[in-house]
Protein backbone atom coordinates (compact mmCIF):
# COMPACT_ATOMS: atom_id res chain seq x y z
CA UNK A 1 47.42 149.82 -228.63
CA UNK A 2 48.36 148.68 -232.14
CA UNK A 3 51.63 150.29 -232.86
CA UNK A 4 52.80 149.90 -229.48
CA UNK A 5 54.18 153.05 -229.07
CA UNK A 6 54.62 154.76 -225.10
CA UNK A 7 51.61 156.69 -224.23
CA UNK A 8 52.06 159.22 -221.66
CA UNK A 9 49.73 158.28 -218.38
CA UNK A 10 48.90 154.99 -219.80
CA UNK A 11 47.84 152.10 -216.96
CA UNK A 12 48.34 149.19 -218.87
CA UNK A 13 51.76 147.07 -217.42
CA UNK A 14 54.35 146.36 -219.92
CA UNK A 15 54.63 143.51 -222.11
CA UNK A 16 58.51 143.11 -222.27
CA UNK A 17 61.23 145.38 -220.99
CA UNK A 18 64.01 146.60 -223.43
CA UNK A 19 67.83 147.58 -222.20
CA UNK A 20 70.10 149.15 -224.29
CA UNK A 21 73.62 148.37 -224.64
CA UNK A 22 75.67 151.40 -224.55
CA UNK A 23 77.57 151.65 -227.66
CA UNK A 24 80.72 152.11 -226.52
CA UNK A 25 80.80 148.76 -225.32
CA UNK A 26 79.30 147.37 -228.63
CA UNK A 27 81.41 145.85 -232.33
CA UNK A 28 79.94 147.00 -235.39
CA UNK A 29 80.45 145.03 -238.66
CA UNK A 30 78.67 144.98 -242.00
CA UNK A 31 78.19 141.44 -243.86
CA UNK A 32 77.25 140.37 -247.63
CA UNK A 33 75.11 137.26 -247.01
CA UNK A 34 73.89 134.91 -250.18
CA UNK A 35 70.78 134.20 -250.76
CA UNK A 36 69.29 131.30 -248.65
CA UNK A 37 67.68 130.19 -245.69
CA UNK A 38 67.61 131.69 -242.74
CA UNK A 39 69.73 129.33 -240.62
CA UNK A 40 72.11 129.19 -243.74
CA UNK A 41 72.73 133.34 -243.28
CA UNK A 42 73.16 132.69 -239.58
CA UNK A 43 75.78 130.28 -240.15
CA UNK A 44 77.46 132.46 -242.18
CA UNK A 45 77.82 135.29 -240.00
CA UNK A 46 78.74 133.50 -237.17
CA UNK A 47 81.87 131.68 -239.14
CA UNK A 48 82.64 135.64 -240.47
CA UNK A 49 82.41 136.99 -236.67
CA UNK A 50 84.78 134.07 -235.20
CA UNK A 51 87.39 134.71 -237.99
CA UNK A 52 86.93 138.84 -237.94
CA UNK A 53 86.11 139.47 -233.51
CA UNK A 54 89.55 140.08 -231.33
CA UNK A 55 87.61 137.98 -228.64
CA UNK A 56 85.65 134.09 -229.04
CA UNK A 57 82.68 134.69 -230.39
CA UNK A 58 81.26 132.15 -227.90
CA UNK A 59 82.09 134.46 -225.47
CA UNK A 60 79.86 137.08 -226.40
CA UNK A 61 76.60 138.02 -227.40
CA UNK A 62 75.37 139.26 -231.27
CA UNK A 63 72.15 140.12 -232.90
CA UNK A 64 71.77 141.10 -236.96
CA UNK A 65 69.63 143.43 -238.58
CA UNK A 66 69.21 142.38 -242.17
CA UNK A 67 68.04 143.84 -245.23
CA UNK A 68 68.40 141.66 -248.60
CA UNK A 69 71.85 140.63 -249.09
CA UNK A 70 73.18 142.62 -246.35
CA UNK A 71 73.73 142.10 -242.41
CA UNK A 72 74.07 144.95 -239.92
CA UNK A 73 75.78 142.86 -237.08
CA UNK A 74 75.81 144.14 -233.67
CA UNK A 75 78.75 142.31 -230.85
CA UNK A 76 79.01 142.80 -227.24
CA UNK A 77 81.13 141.04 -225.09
CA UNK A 78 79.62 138.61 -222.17
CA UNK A 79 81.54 141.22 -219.59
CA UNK A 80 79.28 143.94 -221.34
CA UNK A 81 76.08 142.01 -221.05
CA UNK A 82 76.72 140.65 -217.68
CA UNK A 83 75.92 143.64 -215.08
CA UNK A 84 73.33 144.54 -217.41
CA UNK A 85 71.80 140.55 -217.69
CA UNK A 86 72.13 140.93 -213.36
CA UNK A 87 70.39 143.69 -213.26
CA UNK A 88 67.41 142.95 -215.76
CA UNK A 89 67.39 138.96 -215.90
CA UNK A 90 63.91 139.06 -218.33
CA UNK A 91 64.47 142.03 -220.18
CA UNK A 92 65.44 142.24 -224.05
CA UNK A 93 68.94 143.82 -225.02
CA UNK A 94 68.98 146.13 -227.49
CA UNK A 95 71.54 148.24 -229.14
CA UNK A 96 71.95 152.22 -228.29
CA UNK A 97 72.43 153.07 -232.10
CA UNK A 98 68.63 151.27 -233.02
CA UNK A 99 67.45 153.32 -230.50
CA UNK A 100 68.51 156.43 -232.20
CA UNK A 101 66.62 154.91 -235.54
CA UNK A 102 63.59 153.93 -233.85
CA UNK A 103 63.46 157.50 -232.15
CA UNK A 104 64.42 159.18 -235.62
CA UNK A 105 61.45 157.38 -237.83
CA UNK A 106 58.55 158.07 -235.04
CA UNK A 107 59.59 161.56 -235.61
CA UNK A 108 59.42 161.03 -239.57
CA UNK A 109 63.32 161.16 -239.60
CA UNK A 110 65.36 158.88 -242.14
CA UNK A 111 68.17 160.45 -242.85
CA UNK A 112 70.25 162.49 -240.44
CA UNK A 113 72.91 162.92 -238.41
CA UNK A 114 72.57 161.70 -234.33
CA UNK A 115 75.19 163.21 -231.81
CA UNK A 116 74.74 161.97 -228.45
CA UNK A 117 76.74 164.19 -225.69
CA UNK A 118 76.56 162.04 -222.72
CA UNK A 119 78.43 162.19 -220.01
CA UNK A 120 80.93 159.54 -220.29
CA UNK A 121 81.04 158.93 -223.94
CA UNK A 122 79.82 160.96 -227.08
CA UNK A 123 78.61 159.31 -230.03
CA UNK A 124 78.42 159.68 -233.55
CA UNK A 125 75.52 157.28 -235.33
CA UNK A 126 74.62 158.62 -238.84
CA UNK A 127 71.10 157.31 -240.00
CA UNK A 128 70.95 157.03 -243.87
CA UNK A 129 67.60 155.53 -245.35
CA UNK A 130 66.14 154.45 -242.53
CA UNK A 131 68.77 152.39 -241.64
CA UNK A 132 71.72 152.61 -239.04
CA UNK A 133 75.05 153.79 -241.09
CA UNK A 134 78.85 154.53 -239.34
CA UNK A 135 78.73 154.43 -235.99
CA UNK A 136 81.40 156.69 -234.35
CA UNK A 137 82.16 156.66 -230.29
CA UNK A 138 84.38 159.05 -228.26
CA UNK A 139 85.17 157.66 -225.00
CA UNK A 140 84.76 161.45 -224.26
CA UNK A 141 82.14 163.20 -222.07
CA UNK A 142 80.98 165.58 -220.06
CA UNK A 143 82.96 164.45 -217.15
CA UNK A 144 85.76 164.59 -219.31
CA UNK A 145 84.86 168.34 -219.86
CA UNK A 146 84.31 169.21 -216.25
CA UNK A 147 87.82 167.96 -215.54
CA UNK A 148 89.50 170.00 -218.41
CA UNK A 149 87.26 172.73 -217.32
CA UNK A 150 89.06 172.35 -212.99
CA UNK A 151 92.48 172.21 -215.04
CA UNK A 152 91.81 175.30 -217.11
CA UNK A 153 90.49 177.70 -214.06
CA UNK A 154 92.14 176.29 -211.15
CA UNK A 155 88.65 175.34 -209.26
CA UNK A 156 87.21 172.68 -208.29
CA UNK A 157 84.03 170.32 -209.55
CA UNK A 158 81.01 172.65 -208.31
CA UNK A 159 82.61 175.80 -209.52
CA UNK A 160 83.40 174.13 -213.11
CA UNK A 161 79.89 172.30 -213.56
CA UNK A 162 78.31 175.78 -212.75
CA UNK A 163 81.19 177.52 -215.37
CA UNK A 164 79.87 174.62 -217.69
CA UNK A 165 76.21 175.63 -217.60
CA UNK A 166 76.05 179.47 -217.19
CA UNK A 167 79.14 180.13 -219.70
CA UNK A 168 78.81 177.70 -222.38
CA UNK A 169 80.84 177.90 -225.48
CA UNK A 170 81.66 180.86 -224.54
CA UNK A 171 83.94 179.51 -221.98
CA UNK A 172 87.30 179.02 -224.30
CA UNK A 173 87.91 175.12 -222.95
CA UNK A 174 84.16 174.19 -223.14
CA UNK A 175 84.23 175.38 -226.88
CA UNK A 176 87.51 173.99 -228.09
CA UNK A 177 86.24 170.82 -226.37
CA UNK A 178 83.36 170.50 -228.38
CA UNK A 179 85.16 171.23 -231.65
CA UNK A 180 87.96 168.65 -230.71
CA UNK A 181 85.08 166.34 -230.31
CA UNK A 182 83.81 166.61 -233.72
CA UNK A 183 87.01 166.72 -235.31
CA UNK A 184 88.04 163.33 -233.71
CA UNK A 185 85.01 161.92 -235.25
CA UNK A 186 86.47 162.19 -239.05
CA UNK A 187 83.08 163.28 -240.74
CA UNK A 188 82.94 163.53 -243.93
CA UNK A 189 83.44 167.31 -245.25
CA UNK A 190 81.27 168.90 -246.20
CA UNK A 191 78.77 166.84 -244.21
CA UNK A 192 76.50 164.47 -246.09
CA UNK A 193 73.48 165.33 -243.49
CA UNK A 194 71.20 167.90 -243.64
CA UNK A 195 70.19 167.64 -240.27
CA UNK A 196 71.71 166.78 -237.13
CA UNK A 197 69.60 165.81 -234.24
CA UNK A 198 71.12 166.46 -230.53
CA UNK A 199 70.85 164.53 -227.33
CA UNK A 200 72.54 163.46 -224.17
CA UNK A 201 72.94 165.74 -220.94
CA UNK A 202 75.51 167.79 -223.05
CA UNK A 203 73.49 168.56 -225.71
CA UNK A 204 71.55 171.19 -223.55
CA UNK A 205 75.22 173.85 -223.22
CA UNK A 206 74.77 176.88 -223.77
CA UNK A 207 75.33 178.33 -227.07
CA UNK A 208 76.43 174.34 -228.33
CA UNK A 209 73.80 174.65 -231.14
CA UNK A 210 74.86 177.64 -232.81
CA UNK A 211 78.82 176.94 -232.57
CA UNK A 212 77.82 173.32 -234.56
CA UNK A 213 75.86 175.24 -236.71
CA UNK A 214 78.73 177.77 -237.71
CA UNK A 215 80.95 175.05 -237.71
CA UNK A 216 78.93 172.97 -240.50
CA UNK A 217 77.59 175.48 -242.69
CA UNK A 218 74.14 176.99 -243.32
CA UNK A 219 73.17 174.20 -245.53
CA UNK A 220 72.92 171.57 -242.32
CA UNK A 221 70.12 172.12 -239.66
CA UNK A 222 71.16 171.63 -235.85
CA UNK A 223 68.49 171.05 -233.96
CA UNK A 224 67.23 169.41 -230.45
CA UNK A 225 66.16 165.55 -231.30
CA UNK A 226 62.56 165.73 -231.78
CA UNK A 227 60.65 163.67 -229.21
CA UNK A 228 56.60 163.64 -228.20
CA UNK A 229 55.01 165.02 -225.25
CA UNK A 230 57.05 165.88 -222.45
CA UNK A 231 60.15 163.76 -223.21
CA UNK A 232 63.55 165.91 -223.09
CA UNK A 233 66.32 164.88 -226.15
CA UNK A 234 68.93 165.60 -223.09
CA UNK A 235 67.33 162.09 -221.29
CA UNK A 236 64.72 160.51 -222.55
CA UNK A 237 65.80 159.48 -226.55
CA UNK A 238 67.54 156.14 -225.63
CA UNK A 239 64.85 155.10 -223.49
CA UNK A 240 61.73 155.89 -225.94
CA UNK A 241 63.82 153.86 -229.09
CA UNK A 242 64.10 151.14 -226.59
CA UNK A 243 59.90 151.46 -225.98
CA UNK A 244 59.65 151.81 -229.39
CA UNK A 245 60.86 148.44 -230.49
CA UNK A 246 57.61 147.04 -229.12
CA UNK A 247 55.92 148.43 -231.84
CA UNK A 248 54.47 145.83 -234.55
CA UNK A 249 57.27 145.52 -237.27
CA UNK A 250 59.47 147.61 -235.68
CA UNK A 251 63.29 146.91 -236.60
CA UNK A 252 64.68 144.88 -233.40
CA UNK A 253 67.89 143.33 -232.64
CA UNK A 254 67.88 140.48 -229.86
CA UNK A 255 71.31 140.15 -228.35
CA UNK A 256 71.76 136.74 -227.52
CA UNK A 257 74.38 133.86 -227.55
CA UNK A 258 73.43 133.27 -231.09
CA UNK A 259 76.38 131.49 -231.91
CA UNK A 260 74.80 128.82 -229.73
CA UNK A 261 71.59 128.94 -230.15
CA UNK A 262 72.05 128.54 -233.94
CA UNK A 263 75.06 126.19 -233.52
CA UNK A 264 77.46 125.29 -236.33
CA UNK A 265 76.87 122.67 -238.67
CA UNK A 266 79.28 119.55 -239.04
CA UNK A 267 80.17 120.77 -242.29
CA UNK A 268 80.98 124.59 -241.53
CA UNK A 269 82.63 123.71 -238.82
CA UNK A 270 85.15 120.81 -240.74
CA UNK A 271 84.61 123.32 -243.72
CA UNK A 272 87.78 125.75 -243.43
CA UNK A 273 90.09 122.81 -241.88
CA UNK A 274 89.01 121.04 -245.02
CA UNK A 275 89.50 124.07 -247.20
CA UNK A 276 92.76 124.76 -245.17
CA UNK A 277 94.23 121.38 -246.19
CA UNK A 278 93.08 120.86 -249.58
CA UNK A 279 94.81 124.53 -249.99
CA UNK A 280 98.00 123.10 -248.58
CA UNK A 281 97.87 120.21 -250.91
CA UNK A 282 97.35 122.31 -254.33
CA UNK A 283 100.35 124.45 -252.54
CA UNK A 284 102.50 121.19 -252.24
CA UNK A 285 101.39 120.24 -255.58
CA UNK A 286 102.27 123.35 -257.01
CA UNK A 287 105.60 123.57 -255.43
CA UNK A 288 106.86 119.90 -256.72
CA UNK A 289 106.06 121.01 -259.84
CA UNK A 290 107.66 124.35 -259.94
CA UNK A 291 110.94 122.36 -258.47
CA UNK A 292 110.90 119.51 -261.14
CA UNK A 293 110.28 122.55 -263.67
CA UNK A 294 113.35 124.38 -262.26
CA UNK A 295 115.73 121.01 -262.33
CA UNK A 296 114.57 120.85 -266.09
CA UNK A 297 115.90 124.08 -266.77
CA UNK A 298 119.02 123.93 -264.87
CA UNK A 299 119.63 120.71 -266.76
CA UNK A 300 119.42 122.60 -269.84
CA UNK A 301 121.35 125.50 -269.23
CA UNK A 302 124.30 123.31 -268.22
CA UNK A 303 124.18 121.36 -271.21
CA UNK A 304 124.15 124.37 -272.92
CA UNK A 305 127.25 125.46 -270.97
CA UNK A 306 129.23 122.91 -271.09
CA UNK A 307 128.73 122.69 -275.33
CA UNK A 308 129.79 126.11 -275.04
CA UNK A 309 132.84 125.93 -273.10
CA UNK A 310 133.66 122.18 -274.17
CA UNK A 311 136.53 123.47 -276.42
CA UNK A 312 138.01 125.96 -273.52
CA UNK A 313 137.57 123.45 -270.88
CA UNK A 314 138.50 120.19 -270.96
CA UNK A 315 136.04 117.07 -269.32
CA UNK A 316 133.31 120.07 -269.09
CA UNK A 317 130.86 117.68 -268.95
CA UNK A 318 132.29 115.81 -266.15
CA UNK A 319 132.76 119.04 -264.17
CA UNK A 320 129.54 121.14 -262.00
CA UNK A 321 128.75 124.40 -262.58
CA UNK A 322 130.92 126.01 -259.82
CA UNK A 323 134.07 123.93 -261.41
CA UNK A 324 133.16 125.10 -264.82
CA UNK A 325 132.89 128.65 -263.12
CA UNK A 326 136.40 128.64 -261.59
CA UNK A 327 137.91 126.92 -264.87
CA UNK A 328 136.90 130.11 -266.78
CA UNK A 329 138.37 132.12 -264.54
CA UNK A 330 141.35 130.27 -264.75
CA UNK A 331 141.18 130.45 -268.20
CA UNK A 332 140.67 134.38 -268.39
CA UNK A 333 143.16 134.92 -265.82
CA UNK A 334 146.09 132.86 -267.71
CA UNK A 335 144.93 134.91 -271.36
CA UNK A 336 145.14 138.38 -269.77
CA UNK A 337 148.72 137.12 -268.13
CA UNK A 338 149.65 136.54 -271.66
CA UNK A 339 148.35 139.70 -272.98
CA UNK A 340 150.69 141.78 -270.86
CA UNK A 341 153.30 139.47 -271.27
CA UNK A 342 153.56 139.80 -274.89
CA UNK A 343 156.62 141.06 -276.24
CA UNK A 344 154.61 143.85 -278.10
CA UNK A 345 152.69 145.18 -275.55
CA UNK A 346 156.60 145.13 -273.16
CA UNK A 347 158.21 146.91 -276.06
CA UNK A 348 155.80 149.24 -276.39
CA UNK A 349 155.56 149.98 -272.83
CA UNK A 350 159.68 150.35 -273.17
CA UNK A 351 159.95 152.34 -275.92
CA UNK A 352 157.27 155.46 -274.04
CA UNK A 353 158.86 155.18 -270.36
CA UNK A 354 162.66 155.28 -272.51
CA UNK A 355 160.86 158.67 -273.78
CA UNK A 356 159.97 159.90 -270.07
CA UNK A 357 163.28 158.72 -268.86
CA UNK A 358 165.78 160.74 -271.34
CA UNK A 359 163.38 163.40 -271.42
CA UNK A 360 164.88 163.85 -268.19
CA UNK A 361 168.44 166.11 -268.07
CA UNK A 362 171.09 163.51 -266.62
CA UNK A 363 169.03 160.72 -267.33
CA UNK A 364 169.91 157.75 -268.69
CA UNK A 365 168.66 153.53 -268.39
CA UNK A 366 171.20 150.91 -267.78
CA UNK A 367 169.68 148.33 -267.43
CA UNK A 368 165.68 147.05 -268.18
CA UNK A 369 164.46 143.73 -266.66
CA UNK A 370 161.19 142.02 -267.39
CA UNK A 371 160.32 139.58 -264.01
CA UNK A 372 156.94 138.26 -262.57
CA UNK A 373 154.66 140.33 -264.93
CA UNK A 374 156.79 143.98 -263.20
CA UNK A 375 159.14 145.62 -265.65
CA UNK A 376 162.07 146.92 -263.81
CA UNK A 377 164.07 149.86 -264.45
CA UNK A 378 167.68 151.01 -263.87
CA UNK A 379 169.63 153.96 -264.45
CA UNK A 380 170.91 157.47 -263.20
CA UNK A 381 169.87 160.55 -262.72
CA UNK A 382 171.43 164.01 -261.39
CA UNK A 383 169.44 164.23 -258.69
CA UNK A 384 166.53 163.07 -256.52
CA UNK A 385 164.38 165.39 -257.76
CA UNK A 386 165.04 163.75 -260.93
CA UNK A 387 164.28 160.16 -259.89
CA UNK A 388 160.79 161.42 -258.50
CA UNK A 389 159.96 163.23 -261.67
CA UNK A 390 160.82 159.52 -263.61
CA UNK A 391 158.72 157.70 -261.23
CA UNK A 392 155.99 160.33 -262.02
CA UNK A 393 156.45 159.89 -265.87
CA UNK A 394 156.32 156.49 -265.88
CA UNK A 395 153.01 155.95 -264.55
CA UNK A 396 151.61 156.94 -267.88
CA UNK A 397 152.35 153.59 -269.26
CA UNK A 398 152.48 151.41 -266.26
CA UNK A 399 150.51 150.89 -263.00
CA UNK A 400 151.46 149.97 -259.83
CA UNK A 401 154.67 152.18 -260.23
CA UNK A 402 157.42 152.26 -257.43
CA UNK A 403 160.47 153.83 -256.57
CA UNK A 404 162.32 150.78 -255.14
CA UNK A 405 165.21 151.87 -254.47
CA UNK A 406 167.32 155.21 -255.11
CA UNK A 407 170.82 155.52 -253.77
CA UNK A 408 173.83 158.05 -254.13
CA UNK A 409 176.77 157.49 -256.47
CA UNK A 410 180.92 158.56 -256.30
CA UNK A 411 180.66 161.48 -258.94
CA UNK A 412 177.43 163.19 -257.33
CA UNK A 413 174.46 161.39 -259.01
CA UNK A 414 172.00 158.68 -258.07
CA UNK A 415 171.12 154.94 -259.44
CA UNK A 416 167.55 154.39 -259.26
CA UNK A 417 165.29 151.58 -259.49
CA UNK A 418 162.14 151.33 -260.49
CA UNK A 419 159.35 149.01 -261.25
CA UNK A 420 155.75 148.69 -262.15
CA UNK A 421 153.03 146.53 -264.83
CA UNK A 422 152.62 147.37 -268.26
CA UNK A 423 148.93 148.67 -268.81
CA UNK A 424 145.91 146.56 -269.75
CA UNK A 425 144.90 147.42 -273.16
């Protein structure tokens, strides 16, 4: 009568009714909160839900389980409450995973693993400390099984639910289905639980204990979930953590449309357009001064340039950068056409092609012609062969070498011309 917990037989009518939101419709998240009052905290999570939720948060309910400066949040949305608010107008929603918890610490339980094989879903709620940790769900059940189980043998339902429950694991689909499941749950390896409590219609296959059991390692405990009386872990554990949260100080969590009940301040709710603009301001701020900063230093630099170039250039300081740019260019283009052009570097270049051209037999220059930065050369040779092997030669000291012309002569021999630009030093 004082703890509130179910007692089988008992006449007395219920206080309040509990219903338990399935978990696969439910949003998990896990909030710092500072230390204040309680409608200050309850501000707070409801501005972190409407900035963190894929949905409105006014468009669904939330409850919070806190403990000091943390916030287990629970979120459903209104389309998950709905059927279930139509069906029970009076009752209390709870959450499936606080179900689990209640159920664990009646049984003395706060620390274990809870894996709930039900029929449409299969979920994964580790309990650490007495309190709810990750929460994992499969949108993967039983039926799911019984279909892969028709696919597998080529029967239909009846004959695969009755495979399901006389063969077990040791049918090869129901095993690798159960594996797959708690692969696709990412636990931790090796598993930080040293007990794992089953439940859920599944929970009952044959042979499911031992293959977990294998599967984890001697050092974790797979066992039914432990429940009083005549309560069965493959029904009954959702329903008796639901009772359970009658009991006095019991951990509860009261889905409702919080975010209206507690409402939002005027000031959280200007707060982040406020924040948002005073951010865009510093940003403006900051930018103006970054671009006065950067005309500064571009004033600088062309000062600098132009007292560099001044003597090269003349009115450099009248001129902008890309003028001052192209006058250099100008400038470097002119010196380097006067480097090639200089009689030493043409003499030079004459006196090693006159060594590749008489090294030649036959070969002789008649006539050498400097024109448009291209020395030209004349002569004769004995034969084409010859010519070629001049052309050839000659690109050792020029570039751009060709063979411009090459034509026969009277007393069988050739007059070739040819051209190219003495080398760059």
């Amino acid at each position: 009568m004082f703890t509130g917990a179910p007692v089988l037989g008992a006449a007395n009518p219920a206080t309040s009714k509990q219903v338990a939101l399935p978990s696969s419709g439910l949003t998990f998240r896990r909030l710092f909160l500072p230390r204040a009052a309680k409608s200050v905290r309850q501000q707070v999570v409801a501005e972190e839900l409407s900035y963190s939720l894929p949905f409105p948060l006014a468009e669904a309910h939330y409850g919070t389980v806190e403990r000091g400066d943390e916030a287990w949040v629970v979120i459903a949305a209104d389309s998950v409450v709905a059927p279930l608010r139509h069906l029970y107008p009076k009752a209390e929603l709870e959450a499936e995973p606080l179900c689990y918890l209640r159920a664990a610490r009646a049984a003395g339980i706060s620390t274990a693993l809870v894996v709930d094989f039900g029929a449409t879903k299969t979920v994964f709620c580790g309990i650490e400390n007495g309190q709810v940790g990750n929460v994992r769900v499969l949108l993967r059940g039983g039926d799911r099984l019984t279909e892969e189980v028709m696919a597998a043998a080529g029967c239909g339902r009846e004959q695969a639910e009755l495979l399901k429950r006389e063969e077990g694991v040791a049918h090869k689909t129901v095993r690798q289905f159960y594996l797959e499941l708690v692969e696709e749950a990412l636990l931790p390896s090796p598993l930080p639980y040293a007990r794992v409590l089953l439940c859920g219609g599944g929970s009952a296959t044959n042979g499911l204990m031992k293959l977990l059991s294998d599967h984890w390692g001697k050092d974790v405990d797979v066992e039914p979930f432990p429940l009083p009386g005549l309560l069965m872990p493959t029904d009954h554990v959702v329903a008796y953590g639901a009772a359970l949260a009658g009991r006095v100080a019991a951990t509860r969590l009261n889905m409702d449309h919080s975010f209206h009940q507690t409402g939002r301040s005027d000031s959280l709710r200007w707060g982040p357009i406020v924040l948002t603009a005073l951010l865009m301001l510093l940003m403006a701020l900051a930018t103006e001064t970054r671009l006065n900063g950067a005309k500064q230093k571009e004033r600088q630099l062309h000062d600098s340039l132009v007292a560099a170039v001044g003597p090269l250039v003349p009115n450099a300081a009248s001129k902008t950068p890309e003028e001052l740019n192209k006058a250099l260019k100008d400038r470097l283009t002119a010196q380097k056409a006067v480097g090639l052009s200089s009689p030493t570097r043409i003499l030079t270049t004459i006196a090693k092609g006159s060594e590749a051209v008489t090294g030649k037999r036959k070969a002789s220059v008649t006539n050498l012609t400097f024109e448009d930065q291209k020395l030209k050369w004349e002569g004769r040779v004995g034969s084409l062969k010859d010519s070629e092997d001049i052309r050839t030669s000659l690109e050792s000291v020029m570039t751009e070498v060709e063979q411009v012309r090459t034509r026969p002569t009277t007393n069988n021999s050739f007059v070739y011309q040819i051209e190219g630009k003495p080398r760059e030093p």
